[in-house]
Protein backbone atom coordinates (compact mmCIF):
# COMPACT_ATOMS: atom_id res chain seq x y z
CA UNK A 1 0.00 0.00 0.00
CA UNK A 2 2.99 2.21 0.92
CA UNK A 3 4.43 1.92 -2.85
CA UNK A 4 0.80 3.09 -3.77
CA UNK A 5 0.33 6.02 -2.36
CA UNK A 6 4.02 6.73 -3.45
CA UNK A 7 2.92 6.48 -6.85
CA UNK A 8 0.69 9.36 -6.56
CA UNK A 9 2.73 11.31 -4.34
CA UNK A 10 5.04 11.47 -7.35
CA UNK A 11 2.64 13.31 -9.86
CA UNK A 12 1.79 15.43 -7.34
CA UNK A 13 -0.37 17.12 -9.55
CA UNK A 14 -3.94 16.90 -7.59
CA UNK A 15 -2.83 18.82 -4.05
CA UNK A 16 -6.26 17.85 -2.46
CA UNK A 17 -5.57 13.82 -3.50
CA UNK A 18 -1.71 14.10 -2.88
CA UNK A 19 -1.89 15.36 0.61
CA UNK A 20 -4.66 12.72 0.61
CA UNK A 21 -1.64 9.89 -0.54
CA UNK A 22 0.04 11.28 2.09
CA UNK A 23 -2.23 11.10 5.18
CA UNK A 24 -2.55 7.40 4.44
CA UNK A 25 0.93 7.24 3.68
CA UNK A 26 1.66 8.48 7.29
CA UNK A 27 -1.00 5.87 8.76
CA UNK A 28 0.20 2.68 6.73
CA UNK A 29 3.77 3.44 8.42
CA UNK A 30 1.84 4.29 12.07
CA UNK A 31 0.12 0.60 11.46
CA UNK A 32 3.66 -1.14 10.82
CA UNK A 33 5.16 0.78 13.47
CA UNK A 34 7.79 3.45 12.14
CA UNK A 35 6.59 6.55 14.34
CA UNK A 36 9.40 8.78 13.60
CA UNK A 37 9.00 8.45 9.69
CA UNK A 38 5.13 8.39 9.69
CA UNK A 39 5.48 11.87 12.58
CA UNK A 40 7.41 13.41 9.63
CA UNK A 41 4.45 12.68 6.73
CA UNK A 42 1.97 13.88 9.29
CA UNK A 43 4.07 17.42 9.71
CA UNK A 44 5.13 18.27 5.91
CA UNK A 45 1.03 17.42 5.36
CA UNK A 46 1.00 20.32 7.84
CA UNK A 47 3.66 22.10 6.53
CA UNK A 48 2.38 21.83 2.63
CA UNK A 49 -1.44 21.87 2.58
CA UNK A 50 -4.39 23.23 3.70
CA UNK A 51 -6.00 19.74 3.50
CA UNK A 52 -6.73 16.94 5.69
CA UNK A 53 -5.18 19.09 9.09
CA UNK A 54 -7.08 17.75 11.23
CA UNK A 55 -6.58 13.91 10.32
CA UNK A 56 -2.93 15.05 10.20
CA UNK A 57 -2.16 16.62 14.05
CA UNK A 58 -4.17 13.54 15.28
CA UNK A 59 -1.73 11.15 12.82
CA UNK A 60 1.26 13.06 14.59
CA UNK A 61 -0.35 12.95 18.06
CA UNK A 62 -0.93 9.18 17.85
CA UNK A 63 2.80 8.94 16.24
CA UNK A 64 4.43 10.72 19.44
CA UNK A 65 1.95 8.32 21.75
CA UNK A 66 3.15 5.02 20.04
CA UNK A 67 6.62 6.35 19.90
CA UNK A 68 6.62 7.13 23.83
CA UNK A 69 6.86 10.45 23.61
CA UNK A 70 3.32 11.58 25.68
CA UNK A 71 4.45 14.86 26.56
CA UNK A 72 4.38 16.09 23.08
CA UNK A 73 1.57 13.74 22.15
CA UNK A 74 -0.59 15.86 24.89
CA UNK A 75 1.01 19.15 23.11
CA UNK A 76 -0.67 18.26 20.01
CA UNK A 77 -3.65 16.44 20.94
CA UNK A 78 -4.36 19.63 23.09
CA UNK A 79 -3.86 21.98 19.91
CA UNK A 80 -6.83 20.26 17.75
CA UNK A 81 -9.74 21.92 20.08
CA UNK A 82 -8.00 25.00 20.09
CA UNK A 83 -7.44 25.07 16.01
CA UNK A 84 -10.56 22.98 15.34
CA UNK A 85 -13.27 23.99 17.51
CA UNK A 86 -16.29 22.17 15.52
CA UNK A 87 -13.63 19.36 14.27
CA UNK A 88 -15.54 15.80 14.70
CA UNK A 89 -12.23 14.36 15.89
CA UNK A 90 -12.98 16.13 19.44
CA UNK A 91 -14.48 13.09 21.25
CA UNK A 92 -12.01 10.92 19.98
CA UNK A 93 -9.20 13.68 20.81
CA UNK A 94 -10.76 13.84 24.45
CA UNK A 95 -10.60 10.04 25.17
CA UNK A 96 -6.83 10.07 23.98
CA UNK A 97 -6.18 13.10 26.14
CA UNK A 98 -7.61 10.96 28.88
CA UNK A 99 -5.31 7.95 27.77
CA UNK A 100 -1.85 10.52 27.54
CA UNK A 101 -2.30 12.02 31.12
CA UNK A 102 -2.74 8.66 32.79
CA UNK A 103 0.86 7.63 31.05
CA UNK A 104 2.38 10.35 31.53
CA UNK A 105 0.99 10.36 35.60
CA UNK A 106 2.85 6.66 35.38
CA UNK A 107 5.70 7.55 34.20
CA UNK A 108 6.41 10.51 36.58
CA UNK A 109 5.56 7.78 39.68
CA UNK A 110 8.35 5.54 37.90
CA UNK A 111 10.67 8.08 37.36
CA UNK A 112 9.98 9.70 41.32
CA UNK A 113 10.39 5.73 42.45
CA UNK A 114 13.49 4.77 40.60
């Protein structure tokens, strides 16, 4: 699928489908586990369009959370109400909030006990 949505990316022609190619670009590497490469997709989507925004802070937000990195998963996450008021990604944005202060709570106890 990867080599599929690289085929498009390379016309690059359609910006509303090629940031598309991208946004599931960054999601097929979030499913097979390369965070850092599919955090990068998700911020030049951010960088280069006005497309798909939304779908891409919560790709990089979910990125930083499977990577480990909460702190800046709760930076983002926390941007999407601010920048998106209406967006329909808030409940789902909420619940991971939820999910990203309870790790990060855990690993302040583990880093105050060891």
């Amino acid at each position: 699928a990867i080599a599929m949505y690289g085929m498009v990316l390379k016309t690059g022609e359609n910006e509303s489908l090629y940031t598309l190619a991208n946004l599931y670009k960054g999601m097929a590497l979030l499913k097979k586990g390369e965070y850092d490469t599919s955090a990068v997709v998700f911020q030049k989507i951010l960088a280069e369009s006005r497309h798909f925004s939304e779908e891409a802070l919560v790709g990089l937000a979910t990125a930083h959370y499977s990577g480990g990195n909460y702190e800046m998963s709760k930076e983002v996450y926390s941007s999407v109400p601010d920048l998106f008021p209406d967006s329909l990604w808030l409940p789902y944005v909420e619940k991971r909030l939820k999910e990203v202060n309870k790790k990060i709570a855990e690993q302040k106890e583990k880093d105050s006990d060891g």
